[in-house]
N, C-alpha and C. Protein backbone atom coordinates (compact mmCIF):
# COMPACT_ATOMS: atom_id res chain seq x y z
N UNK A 1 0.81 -1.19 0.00
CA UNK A 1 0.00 0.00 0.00
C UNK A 1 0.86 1.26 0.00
N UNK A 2 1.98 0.86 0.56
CA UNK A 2 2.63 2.48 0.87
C UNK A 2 3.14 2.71 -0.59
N UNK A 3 3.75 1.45 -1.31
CA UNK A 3 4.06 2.32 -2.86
C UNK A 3 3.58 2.24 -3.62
N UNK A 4 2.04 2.20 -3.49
CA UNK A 4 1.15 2.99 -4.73
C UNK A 4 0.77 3.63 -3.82
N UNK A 5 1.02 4.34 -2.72
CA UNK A 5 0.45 6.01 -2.77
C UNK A 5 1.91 6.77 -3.13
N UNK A 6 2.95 5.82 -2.31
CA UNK A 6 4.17 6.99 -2.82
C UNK A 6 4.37 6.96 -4.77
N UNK A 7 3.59 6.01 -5.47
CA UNK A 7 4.16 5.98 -6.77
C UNK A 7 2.82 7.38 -7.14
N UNK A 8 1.66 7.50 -5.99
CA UNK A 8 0.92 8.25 -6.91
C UNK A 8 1.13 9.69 -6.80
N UNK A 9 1.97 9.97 -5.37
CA UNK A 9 2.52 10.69 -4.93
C UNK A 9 3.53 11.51 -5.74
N UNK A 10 4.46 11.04 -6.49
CA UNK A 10 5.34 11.04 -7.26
C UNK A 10 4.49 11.69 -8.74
N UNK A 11 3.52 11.14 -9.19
CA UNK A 11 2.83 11.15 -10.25
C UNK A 11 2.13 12.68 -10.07
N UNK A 12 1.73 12.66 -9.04
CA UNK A 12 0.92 13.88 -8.76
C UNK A 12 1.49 15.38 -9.05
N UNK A 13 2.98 15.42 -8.41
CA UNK A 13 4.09 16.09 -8.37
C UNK A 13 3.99 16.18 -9.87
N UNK A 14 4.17 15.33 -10.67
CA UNK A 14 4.39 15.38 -12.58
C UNK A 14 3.07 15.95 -13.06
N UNK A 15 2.31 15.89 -12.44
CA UNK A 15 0.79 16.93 -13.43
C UNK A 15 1.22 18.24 -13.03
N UNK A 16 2.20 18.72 -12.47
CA UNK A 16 1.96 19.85 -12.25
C UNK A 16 2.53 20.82 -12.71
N UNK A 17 3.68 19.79 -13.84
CA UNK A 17 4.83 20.42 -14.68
C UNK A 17 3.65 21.20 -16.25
N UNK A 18 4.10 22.00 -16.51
CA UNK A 18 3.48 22.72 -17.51
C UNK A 18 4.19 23.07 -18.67
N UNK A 19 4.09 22.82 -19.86
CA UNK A 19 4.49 22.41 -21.30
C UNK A 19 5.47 24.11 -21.84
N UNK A 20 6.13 23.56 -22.31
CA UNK A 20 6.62 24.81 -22.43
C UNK A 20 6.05 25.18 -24.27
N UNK A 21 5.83 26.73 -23.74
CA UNK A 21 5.09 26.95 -24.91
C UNK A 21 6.50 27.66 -25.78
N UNK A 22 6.58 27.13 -27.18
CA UNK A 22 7.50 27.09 -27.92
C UNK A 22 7.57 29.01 -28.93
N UNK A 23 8.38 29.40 -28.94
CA UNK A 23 8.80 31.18 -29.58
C UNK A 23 8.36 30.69 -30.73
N UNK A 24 7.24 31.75 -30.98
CA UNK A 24 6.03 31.62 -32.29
C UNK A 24 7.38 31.74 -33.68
N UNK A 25 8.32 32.88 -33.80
CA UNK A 25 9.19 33.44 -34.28
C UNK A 25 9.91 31.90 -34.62
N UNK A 26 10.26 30.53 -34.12
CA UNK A 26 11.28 30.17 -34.12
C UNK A 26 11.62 29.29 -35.42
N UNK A 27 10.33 29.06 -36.06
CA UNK A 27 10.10 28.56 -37.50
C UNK A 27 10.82 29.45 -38.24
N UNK A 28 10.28 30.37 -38.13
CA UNK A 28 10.46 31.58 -39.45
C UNK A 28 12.25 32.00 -38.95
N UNK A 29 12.49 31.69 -37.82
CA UNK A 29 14.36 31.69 -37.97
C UNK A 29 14.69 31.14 -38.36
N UNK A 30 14.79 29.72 -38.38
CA UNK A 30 15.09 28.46 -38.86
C UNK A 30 15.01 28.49 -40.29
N UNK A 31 13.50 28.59 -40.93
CA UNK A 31 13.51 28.69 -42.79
C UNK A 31 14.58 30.11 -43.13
N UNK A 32 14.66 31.34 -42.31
CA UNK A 32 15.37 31.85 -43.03
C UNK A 32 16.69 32.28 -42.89
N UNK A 33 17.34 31.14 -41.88
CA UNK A 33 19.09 30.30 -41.98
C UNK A 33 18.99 29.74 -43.03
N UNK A 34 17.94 28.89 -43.32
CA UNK A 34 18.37 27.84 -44.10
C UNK A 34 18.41 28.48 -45.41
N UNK A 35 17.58 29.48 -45.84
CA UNK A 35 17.89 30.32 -47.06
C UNK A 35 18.78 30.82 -47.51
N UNK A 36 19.36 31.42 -46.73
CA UNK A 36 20.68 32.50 -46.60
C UNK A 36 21.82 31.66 -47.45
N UNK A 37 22.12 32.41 -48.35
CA UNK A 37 23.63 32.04 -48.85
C UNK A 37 24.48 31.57 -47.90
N UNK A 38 25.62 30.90 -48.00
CA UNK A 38 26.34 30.58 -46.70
C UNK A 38 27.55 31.44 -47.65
N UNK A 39 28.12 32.02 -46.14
CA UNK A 39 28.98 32.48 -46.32
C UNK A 39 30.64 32.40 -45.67
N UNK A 40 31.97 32.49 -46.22
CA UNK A 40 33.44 31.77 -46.13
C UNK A 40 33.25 32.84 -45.08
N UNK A 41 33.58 32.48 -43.40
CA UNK A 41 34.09 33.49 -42.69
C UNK A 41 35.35 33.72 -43.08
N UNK A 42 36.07 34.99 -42.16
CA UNK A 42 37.63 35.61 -42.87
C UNK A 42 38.09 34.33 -41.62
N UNK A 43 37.42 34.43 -40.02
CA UNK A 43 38.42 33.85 -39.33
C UNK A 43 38.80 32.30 -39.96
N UNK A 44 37.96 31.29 -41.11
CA UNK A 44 37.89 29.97 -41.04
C UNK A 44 38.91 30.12 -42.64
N UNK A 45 38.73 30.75 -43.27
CA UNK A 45 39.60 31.03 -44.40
C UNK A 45 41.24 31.68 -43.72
N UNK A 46 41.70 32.29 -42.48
CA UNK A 46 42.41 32.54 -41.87
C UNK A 46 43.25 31.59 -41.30
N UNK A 47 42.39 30.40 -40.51
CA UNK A 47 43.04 29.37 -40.15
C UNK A 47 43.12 28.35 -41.18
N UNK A 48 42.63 28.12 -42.69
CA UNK A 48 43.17 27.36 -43.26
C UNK A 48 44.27 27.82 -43.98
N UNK A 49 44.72 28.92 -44.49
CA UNK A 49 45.81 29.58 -44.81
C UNK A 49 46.80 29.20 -43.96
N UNK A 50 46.84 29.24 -43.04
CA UNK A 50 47.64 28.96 -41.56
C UNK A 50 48.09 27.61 -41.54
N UNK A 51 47.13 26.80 -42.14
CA UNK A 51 47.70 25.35 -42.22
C UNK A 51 48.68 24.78 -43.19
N UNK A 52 47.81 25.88 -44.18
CA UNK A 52 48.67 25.72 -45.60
C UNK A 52 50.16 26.16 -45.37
N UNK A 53 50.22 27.08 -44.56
CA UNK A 53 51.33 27.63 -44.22
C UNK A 53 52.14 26.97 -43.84
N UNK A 54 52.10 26.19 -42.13
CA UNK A 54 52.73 25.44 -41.73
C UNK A 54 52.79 23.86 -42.24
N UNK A 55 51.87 23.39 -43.00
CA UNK A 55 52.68 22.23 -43.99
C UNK A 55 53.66 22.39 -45.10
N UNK A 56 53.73 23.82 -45.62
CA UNK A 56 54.55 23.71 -46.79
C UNK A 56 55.65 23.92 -45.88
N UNK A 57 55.59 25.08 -44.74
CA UNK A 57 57.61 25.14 -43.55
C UNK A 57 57.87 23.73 -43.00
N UNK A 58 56.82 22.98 -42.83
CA UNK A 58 57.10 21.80 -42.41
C UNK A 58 57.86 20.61 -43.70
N UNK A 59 57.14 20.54 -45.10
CA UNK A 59 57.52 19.84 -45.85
C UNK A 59 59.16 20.38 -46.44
N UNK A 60 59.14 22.36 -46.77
CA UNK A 60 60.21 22.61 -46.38
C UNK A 60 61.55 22.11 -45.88
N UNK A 61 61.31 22.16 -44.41
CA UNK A 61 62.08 21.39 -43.83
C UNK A 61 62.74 20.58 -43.81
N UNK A 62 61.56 19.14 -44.38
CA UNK A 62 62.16 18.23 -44.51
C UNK A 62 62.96 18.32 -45.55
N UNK A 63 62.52 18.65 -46.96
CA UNK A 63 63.50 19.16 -47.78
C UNK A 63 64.63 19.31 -47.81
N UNK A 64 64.88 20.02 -47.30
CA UNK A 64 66.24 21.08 -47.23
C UNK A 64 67.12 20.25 -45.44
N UNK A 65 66.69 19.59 -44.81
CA UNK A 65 67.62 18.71 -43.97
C UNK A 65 67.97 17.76 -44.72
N UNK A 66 67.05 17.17 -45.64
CA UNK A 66 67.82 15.44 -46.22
C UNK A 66 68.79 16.27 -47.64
N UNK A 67 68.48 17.37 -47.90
CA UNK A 67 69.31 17.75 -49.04
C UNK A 67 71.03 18.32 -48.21
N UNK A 68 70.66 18.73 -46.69
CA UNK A 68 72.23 18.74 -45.93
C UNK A 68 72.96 17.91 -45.57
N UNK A 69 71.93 16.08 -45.45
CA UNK A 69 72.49 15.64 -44.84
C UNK A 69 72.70 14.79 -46.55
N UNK A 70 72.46 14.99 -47.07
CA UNK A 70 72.71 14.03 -48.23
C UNK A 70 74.28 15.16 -49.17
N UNK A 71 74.24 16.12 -48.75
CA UNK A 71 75.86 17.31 -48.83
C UNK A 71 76.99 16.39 -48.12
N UNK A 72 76.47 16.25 -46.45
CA UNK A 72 76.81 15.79 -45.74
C UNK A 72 77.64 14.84 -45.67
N UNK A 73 76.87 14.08 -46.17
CA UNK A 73 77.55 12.55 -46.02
C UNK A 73 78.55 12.27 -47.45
N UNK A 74 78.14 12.99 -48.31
CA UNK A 74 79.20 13.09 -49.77
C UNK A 74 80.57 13.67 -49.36
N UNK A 75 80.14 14.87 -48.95
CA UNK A 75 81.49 15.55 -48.35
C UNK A 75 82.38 14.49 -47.14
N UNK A 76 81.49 14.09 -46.63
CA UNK A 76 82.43 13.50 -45.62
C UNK A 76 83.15 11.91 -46.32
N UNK A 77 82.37 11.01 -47.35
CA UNK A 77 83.02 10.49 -48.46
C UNK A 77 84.21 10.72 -48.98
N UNK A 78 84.03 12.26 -49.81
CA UNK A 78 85.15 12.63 -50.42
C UNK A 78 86.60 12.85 -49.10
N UNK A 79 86.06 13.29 -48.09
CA UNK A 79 86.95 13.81 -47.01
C UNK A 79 87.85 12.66 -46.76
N UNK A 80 87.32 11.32 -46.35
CA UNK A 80 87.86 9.85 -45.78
C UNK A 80 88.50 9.25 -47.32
N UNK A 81 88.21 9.59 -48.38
CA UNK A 81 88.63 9.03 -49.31
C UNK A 81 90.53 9.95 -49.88
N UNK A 82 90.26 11.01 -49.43
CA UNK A 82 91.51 11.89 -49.72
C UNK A 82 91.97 11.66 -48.51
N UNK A 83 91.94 11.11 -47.32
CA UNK A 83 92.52 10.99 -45.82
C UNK A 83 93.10 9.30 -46.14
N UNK A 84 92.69 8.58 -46.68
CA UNK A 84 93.04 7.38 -47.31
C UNK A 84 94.21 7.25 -47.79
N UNK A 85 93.71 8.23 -48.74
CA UNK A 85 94.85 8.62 -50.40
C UNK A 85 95.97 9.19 -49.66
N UNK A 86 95.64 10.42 -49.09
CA UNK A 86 97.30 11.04 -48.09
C UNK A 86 98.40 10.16 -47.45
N UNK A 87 97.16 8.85 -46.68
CA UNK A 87 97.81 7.87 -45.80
C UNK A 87 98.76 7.48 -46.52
N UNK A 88 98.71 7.04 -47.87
CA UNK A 88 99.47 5.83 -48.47
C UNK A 88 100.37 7.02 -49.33
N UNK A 89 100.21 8.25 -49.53
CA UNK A 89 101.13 9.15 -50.13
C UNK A 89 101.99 9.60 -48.90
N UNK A 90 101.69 9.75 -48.18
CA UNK A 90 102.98 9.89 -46.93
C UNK A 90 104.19 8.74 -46.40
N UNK A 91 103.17 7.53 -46.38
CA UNK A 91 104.24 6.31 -46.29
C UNK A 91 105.08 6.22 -47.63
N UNK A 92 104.87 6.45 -48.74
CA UNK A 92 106.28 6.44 -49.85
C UNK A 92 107.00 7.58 -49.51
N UNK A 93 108.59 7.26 -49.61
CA UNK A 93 109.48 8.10 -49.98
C UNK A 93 110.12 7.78 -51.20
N UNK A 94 110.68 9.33 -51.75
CA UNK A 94 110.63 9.34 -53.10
C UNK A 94 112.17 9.89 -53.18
N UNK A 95 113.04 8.84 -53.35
CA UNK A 95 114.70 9.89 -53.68
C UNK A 95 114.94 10.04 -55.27
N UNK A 96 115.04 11.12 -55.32
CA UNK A 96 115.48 11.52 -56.56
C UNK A 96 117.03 12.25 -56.47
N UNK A 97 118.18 11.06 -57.11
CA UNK A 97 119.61 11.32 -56.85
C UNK A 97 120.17 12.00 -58.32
């Protein structure tokens, strides 16, 4: 008995909520968003520029490090290859009598 009065109890409390009456206006906002041209904001055209930006300094980058280290490693080739060559030109001696 006690919880069907507390369930009606409960129920009673809920009739007493009242419907919310909906902004007559809110149709006629809605159809005329949806009309409207859409338009490129500056800030969303701003931040994709921005991206564009930092992928090309980024691809950049990579660029121009594998093109130092690919200098790099040639030069240091040629370097060990003439440090080679010296080695075995220093051990001959050459008399000319």
């Amino acid at each position: 008995m006690e919880k069907k009065e507390w369930i009606n109890s409960i129920l009673e409390t809920a009739s007493e909520i009242k419907a919310v009456e909906p902004n007559p206006y809110l149709y006629h906002k809605i159809v005329n968003r949806l009309h409207q041209p859409e338009k490129l904001s500056s800030t969303i055209l701003k931040y994709k520029l921005e991206w564009v930006i930092a992928f090309f300094l980024v691809i950049a980058l990579n660029v121009s490090s594998l093109v130092v280290y690919k200098t790099k490693v040639k030069k240091g080739k040629e370097v060990s290859a003439i440090e080679a060559l010296s080695g075995e030109i220093s051990f001959n001696t050459t008399y000319n009598y």
